[in-house]
C-alpha atoms as a PDB file:
ATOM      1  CA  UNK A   1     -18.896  15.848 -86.786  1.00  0.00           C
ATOM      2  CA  UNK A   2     -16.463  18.177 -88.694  1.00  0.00           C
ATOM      3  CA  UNK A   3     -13.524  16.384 -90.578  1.00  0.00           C
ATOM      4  CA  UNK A   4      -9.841  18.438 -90.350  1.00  0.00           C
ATOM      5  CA  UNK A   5      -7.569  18.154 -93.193  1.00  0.00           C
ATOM      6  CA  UNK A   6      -3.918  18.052 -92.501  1.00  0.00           C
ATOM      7  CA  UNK A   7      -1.438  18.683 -95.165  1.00  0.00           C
ATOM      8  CA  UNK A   8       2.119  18.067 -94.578  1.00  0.00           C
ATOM      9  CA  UNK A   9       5.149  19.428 -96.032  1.00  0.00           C
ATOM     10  CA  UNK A  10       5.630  16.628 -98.866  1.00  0.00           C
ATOM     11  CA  UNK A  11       1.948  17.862-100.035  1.00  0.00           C
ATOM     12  CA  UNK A  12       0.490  14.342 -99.010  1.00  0.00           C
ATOM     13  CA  UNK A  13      -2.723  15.585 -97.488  1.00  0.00           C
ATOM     14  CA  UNK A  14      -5.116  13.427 -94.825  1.00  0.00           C
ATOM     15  CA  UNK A  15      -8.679  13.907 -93.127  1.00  0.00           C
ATOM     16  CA  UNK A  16      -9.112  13.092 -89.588  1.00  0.00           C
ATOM     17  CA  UNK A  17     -12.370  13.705 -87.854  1.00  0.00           C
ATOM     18  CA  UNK A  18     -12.392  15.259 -84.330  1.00  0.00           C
ATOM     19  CA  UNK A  19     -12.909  12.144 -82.573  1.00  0.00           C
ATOM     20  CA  UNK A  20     -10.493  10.430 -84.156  1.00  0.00           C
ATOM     21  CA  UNK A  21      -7.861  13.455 -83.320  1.00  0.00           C
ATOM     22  CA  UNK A  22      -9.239  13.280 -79.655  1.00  0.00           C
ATOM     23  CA  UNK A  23      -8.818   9.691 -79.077  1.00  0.00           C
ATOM     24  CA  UNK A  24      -5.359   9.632 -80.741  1.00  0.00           C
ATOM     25  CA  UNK A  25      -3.754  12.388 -78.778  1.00  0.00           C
ATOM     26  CA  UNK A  26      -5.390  10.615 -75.856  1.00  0.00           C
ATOM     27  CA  UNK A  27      -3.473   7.707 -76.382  1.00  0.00           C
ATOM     28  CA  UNK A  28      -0.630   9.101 -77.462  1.00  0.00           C
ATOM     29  CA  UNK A  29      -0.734  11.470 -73.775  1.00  0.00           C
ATOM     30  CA  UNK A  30      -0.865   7.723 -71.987  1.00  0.00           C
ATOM     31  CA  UNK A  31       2.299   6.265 -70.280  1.00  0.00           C
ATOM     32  CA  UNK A  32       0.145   3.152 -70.981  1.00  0.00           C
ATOM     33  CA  UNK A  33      -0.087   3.241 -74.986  1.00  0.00           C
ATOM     34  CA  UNK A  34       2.943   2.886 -77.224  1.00  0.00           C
ATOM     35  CA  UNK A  35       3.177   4.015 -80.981  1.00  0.00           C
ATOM     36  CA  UNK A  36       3.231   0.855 -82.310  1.00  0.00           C
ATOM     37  CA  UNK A  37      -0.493   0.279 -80.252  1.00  0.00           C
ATOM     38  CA  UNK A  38      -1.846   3.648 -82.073  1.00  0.00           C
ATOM     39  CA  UNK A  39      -0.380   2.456 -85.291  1.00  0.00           C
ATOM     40  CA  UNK A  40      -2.385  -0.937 -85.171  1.00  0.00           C
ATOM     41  CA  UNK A  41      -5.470   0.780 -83.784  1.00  0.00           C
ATOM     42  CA  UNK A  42      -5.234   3.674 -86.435  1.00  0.00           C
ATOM     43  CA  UNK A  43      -2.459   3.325 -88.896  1.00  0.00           C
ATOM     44  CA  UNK A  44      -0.693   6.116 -88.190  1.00  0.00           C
ATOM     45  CA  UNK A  45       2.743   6.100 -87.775  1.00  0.00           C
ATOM     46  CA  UNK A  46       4.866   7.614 -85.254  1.00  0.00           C
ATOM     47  CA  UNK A  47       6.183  10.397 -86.600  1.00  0.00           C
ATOM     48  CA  UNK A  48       2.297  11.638 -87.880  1.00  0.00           C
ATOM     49  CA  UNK A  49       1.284  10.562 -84.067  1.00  0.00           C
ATOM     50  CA  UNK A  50       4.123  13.386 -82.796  1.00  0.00           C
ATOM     51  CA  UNK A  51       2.761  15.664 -85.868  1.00  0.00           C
ATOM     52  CA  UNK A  52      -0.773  15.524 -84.558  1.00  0.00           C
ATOM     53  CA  UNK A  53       0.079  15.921 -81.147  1.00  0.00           C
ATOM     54  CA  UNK A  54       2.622  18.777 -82.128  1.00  0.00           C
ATOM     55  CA  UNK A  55      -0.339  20.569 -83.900  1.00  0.00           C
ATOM     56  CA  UNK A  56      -2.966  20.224 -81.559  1.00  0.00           C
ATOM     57  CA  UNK A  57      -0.994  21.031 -78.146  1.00  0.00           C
ATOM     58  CA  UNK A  58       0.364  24.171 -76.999  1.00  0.00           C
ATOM     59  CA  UNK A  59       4.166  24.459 -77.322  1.00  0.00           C
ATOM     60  CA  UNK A  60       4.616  23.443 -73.657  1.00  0.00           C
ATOM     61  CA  UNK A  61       2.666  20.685 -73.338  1.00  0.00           C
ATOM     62  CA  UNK A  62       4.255  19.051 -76.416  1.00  0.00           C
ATOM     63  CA  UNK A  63       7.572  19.765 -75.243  1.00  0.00           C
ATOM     64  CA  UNK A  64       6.918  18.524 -71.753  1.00  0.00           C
ATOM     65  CA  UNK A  65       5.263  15.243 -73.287  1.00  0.00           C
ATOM     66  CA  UNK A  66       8.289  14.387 -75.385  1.00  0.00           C
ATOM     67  CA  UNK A  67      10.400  14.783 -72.596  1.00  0.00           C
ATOM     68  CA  UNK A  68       8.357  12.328 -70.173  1.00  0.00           C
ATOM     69  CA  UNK A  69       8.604   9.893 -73.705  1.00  0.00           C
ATOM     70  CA  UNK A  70      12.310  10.840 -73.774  1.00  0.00           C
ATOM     71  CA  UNK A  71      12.893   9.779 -70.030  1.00  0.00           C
ATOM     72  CA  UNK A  72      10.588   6.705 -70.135  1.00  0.00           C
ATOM     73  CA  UNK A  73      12.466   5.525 -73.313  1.00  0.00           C
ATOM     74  CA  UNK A  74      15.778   5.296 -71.870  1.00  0.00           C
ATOM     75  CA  UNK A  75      13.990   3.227 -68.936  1.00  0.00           C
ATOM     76  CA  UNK A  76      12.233   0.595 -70.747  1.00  0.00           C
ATOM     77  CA  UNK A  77      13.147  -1.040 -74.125  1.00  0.00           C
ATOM     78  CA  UNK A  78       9.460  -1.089 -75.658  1.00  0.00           C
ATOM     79  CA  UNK A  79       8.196   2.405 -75.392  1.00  0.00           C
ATOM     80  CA  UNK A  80       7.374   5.100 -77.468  1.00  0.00           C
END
């Protein structure tokens, strides 16, 4: 299992393996799964969850995921 080290702009640095990258962008792809789930599951915030997913996604398919979270947010009142 190989371990990928993300460092972010403030120089804070953290290790995630690949299954743990895997099953977070999973969740975070799911109309079922809210932040606040991956948080508790993971302790990650939100804004390292749209990071993550931001990283690991092609331009499009982040884009086009935000937007469905966009749309579904102005629909319900807990959602991501």
């Amino acid at each position: 299992m190989s371990v990928k080290t993300l460092r972010y702009q403030s120089g804070e640095s953290r290790e995630y393996s690949d299954q743990t990258l895997s099953e977070v962008i999973e969740m975070a792809l799911s109309d079922r799964v809210s932040f606040s789930n991956i948080q508790a599951a993971f302790g990650i915030s939100s804004s390292e969850v749209k990071r993550l997913t931001r990283t690991h996604l092609r331009r499009g398919s982040y884009v086009t995921w935000r937007k469905r979270v966009k749309e579904f947010t102005a629909r319900r009142e807990f959602y991501k």
